[in-house]
PDB file of N, CA and C in Angstrom:
ATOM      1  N   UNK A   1      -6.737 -25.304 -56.917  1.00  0.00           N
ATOM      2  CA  UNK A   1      -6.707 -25.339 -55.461  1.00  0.00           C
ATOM      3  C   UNK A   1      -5.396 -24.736 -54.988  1.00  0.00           C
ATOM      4  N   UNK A   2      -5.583 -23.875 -53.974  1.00  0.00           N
ATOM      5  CA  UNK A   2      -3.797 -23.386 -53.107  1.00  0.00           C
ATOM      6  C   UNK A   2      -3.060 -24.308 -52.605  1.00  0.00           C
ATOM      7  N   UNK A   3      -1.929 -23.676 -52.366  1.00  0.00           N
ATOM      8  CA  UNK A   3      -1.234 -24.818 -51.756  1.00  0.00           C
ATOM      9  C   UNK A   3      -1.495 -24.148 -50.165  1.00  0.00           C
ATOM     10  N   UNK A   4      -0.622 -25.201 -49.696  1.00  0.00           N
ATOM     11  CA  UNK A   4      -0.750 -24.222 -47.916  1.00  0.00           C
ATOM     12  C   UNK A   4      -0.207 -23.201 -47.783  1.00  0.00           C
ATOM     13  N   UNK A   5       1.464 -23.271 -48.513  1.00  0.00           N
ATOM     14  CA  UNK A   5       1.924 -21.922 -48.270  1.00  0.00           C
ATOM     15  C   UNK A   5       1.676 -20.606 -48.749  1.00  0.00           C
ATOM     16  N   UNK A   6       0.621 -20.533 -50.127  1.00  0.00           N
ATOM     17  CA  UNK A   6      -1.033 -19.957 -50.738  1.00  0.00           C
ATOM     18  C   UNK A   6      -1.714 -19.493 -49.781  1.00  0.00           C
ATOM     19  N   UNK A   7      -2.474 -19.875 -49.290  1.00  0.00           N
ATOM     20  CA  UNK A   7      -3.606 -20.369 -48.050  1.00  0.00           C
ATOM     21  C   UNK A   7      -2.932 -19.540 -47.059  1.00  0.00           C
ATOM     22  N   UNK A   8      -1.331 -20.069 -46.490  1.00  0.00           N
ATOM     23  CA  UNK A   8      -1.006 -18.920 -45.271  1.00  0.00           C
ATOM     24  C   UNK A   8      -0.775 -17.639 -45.644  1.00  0.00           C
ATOM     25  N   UNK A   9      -0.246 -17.111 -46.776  1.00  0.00           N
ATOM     26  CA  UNK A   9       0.078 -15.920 -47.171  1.00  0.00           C
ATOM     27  C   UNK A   9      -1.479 -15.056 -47.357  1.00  0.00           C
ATOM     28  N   UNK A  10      -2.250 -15.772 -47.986  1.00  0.00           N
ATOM     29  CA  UNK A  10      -3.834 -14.919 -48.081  1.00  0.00           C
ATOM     30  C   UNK A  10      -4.351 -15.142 -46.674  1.00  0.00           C
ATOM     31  N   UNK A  11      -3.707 -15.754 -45.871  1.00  0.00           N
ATOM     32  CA  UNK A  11      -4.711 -15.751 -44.330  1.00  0.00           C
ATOM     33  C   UNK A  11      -3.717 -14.406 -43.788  1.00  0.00           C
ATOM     34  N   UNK A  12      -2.640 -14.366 -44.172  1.00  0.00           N
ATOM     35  CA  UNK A  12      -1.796 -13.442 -43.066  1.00  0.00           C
ATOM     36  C   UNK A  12      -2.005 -11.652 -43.576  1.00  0.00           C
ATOM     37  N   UNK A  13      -2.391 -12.160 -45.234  1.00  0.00           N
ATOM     38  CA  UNK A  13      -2.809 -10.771 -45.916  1.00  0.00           C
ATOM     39  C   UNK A  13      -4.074  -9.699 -45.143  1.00  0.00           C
ATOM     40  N   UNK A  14      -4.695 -10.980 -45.230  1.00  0.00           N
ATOM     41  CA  UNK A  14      -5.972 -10.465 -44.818  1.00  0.00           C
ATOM     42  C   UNK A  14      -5.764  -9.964 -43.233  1.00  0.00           C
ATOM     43  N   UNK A  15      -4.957  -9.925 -42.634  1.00  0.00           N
ATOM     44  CA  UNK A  15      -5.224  -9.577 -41.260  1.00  0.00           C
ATOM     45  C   UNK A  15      -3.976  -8.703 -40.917  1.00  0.00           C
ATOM     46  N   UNK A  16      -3.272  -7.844 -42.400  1.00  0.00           N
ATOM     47  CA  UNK A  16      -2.329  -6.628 -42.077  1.00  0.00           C
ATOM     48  C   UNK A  16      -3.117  -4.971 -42.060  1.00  0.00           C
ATOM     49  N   UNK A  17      -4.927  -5.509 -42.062  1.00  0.00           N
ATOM     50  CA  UNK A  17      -4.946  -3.844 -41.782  1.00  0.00           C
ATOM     51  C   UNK A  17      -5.532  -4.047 -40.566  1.00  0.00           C
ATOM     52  N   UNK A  18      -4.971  -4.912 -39.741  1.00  0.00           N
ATOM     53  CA  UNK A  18      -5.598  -4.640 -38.103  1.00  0.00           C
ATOM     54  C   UNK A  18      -4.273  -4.021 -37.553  1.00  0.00           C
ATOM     55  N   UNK A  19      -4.259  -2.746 -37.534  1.00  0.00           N
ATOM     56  CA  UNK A  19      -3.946  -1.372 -36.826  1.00  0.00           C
ATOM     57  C   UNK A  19      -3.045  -1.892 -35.475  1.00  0.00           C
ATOM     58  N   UNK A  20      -2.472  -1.125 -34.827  1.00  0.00           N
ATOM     59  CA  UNK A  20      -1.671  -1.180 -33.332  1.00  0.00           C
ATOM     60  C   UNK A  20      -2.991  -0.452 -32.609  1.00  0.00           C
ATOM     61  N   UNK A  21      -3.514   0.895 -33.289  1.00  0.00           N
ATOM     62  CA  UNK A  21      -4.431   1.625 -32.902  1.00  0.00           C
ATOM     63  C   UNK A  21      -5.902   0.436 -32.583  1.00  0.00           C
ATOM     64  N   UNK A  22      -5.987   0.242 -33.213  1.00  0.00           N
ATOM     65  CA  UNK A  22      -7.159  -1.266 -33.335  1.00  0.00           C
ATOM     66  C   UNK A  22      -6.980  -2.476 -32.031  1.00  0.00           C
ATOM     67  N   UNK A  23      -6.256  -2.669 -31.992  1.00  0.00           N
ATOM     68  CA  UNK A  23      -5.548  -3.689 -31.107  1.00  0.00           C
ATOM     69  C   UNK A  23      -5.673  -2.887 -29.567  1.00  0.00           C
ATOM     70  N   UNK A  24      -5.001  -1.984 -29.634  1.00  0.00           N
ATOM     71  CA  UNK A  24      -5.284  -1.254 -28.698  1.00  0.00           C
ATOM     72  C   UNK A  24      -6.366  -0.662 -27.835  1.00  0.00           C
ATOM     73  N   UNK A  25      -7.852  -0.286 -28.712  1.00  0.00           N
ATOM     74  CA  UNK A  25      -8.999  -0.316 -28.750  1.00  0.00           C
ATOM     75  C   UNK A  25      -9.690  -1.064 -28.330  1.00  0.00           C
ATOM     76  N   UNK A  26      -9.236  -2.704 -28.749  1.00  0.00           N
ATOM     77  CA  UNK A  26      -9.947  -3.933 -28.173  1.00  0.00           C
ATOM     78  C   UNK A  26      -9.459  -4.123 -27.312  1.00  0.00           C
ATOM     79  N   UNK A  27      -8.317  -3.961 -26.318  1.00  0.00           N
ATOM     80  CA  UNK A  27      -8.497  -4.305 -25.265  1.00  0.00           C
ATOM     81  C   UNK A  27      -8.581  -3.356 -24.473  1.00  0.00           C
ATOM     82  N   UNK A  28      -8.724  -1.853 -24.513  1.00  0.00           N
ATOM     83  CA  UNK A  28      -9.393  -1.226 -23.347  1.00  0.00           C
ATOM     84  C   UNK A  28     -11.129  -1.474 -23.993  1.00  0.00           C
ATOM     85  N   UNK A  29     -11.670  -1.613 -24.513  1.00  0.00           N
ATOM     86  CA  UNK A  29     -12.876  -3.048 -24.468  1.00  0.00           C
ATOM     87  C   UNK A  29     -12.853  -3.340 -23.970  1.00  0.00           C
ATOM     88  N   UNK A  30     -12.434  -4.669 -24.271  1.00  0.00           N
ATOM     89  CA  UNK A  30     -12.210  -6.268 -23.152  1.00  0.00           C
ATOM     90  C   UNK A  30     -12.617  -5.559 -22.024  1.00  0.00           C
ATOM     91  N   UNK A  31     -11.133  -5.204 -21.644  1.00  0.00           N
ATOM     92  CA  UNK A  31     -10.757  -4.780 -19.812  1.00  0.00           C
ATOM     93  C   UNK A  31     -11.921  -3.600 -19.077  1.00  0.00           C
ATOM     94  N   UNK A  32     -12.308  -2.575 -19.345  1.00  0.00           N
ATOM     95  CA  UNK A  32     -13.223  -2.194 -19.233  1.00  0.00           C
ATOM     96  C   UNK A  32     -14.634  -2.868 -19.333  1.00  0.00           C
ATOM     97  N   UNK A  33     -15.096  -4.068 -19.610  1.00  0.00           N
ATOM     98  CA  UNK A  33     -15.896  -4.235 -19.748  1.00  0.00           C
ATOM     99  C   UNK A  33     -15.838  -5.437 -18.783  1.00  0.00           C
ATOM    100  N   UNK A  34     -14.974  -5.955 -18.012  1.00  0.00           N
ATOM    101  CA  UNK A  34     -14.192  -6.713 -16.945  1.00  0.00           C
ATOM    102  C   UNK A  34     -14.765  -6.164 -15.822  1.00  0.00           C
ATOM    103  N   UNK A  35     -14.312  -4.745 -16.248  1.00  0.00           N
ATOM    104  CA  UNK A  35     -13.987  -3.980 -14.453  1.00  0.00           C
ATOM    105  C   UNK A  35     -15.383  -3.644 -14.448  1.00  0.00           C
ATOM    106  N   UNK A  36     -15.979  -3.107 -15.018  1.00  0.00           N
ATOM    107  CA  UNK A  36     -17.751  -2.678 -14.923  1.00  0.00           C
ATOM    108  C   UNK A  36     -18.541  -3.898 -14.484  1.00  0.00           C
ATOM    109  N   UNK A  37     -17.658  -5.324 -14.797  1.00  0.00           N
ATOM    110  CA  UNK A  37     -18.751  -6.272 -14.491  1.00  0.00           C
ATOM    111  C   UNK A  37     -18.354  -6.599 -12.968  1.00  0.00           C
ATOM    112  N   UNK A  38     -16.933  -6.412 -12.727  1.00  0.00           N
ATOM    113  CA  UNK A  38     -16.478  -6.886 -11.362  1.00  0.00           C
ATOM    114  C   UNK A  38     -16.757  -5.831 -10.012  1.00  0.00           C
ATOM    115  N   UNK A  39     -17.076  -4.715 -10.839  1.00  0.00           N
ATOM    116  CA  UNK A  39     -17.520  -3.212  -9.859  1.00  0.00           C
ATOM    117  C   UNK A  39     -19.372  -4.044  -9.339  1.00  0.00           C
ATOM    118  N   UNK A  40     -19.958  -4.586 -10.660  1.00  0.00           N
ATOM    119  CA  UNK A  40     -21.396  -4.963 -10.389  1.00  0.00           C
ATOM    120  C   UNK A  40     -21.428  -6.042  -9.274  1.00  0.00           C
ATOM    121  N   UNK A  41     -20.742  -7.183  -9.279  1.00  0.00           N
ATOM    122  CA  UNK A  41     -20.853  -8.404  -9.051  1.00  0.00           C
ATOM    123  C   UNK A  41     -19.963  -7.757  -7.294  1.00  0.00           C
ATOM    124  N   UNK A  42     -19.183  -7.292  -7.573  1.00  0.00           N
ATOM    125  CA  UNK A  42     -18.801  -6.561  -5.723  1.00  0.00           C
ATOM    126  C   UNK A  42     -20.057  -5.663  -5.016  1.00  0.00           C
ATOM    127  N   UNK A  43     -20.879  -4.791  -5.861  1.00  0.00           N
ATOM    128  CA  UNK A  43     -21.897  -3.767  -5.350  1.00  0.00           C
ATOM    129  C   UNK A  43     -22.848  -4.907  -5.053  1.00  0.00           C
ATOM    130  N   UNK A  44     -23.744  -6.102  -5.755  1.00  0.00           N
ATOM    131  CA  UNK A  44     -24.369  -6.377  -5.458  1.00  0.00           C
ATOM    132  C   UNK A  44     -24.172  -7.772  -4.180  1.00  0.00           C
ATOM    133  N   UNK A  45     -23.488  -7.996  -4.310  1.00  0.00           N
ATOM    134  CA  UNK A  45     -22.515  -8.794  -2.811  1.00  0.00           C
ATOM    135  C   UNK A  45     -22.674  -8.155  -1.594  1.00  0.00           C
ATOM    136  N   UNK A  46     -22.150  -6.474  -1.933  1.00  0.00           N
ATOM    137  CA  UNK A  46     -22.556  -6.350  -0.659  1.00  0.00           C
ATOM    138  C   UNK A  46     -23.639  -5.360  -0.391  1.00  0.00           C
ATOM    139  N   UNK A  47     -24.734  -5.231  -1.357  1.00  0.00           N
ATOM    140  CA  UNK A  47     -25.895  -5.061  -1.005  1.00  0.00           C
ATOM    141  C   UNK A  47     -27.059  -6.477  -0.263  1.00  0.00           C
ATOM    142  N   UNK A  48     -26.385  -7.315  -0.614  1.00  0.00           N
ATOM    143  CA  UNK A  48     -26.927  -8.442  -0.436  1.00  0.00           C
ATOM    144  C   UNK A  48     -26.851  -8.938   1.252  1.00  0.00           C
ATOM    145  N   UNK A  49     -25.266  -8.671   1.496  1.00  0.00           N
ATOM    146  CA  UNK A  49     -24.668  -8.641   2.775  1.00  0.00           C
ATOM    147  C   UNK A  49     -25.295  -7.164   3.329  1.00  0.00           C
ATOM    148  N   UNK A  50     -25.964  -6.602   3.270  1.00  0.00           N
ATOM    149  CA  UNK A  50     -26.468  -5.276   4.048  1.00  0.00           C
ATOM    150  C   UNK A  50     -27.638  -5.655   4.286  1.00  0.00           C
ATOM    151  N   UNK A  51     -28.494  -6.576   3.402  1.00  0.00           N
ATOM    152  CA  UNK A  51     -29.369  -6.547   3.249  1.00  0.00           C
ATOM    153  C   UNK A  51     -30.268  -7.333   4.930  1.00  0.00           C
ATOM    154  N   UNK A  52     -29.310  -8.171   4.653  1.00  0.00           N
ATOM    155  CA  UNK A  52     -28.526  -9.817   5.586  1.00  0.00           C
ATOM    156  C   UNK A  52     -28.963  -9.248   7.165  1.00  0.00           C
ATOM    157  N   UNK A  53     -28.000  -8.140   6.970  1.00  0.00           N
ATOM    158  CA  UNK A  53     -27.835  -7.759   8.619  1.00  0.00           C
ATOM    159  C   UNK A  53     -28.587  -6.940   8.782  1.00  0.00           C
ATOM    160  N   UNK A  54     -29.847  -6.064   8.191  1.00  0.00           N
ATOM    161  CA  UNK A  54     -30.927  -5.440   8.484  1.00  0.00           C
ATOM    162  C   UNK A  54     -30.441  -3.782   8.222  1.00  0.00           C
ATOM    163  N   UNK A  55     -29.253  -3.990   8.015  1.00  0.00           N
ATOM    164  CA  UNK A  55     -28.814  -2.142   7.561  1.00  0.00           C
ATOM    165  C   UNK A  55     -29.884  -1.641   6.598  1.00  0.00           C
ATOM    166  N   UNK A  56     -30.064  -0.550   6.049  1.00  0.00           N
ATOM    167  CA  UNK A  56     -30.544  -0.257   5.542  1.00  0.00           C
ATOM    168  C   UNK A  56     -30.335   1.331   5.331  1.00  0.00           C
ATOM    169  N   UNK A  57     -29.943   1.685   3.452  1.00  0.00           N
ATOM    170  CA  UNK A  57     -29.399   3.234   3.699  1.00  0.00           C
ATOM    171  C   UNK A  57     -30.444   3.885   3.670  1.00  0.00           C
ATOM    172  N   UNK A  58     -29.530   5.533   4.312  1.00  0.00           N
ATOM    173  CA  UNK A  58     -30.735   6.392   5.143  1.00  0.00           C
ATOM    174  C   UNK A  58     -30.851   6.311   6.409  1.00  0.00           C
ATOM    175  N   UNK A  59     -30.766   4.957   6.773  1.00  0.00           N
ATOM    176  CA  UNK A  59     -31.378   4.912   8.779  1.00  0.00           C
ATOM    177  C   UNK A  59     -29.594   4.989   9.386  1.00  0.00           C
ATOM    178  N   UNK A  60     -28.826   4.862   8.987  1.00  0.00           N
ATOM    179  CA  UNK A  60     -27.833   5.208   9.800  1.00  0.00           C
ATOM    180  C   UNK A  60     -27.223   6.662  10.043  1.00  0.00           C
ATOM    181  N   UNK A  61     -27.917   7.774   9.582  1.00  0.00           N
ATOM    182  CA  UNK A  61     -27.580   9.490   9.397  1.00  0.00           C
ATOM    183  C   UNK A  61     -28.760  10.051  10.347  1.00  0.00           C
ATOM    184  N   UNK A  62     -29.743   9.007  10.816  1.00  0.00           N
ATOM    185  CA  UNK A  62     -30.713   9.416  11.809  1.00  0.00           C
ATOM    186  C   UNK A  62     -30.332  10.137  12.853  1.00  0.00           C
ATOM    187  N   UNK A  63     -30.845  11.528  13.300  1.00  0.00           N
ATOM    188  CA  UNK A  63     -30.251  12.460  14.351  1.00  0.00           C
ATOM    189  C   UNK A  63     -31.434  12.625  15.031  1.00  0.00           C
ATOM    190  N   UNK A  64     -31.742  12.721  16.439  1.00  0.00           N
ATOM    191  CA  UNK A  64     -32.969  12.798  16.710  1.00  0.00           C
ATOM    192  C   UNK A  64     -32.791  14.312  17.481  1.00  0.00           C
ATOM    193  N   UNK A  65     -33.127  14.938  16.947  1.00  0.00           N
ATOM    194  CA  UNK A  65     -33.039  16.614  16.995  1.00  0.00           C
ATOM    195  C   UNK A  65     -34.445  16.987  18.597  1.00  0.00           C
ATOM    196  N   UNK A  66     -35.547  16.575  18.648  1.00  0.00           N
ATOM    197  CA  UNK A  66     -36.395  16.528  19.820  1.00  0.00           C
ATOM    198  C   UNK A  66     -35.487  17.521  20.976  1.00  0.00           C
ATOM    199  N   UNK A  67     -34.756  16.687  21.280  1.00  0.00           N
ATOM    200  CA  UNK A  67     -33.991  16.696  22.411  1.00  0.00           C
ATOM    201  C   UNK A  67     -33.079  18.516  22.056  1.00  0.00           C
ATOM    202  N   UNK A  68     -32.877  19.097  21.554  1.00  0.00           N
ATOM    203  CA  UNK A  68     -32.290  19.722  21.290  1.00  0.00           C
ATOM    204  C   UNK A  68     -32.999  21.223  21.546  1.00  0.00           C
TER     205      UNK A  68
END
């Protein structure tokens, strides 16, 4: 059986080929995958709020040419 200070040296071994490059990688991950969800969760808020007040896209570029 190891001892602990065994045990910490093979735990710390095992985790010297995680890269700066690697590290780096995972968190434009993470964070990107943050902002794509917080871009969703804002678009559909205020589609929701458009929805609310009867807007609707398309009807506000209406030109009524007749008259012209």
């Amino acid at each position: 059986m190891e001892t602990a200070s065994e045990e910490s040296t093979s735990w710390s071994n095992a985790y010297k080929g995680i890269s700066s490059d690697n590290i780096k990688g995972l968190v434009l991950a993470v964070s990107s995958s943050f902002f794509i969800g917080a871009s969703f969760i804002v678009k559909k808020k205020g589609l929701k709020k458009a929805g609310a007040s009867g807007v609707r896209a398309g009807f506000l570029l209406i030109i009524d040419l007749r008259g012209l």
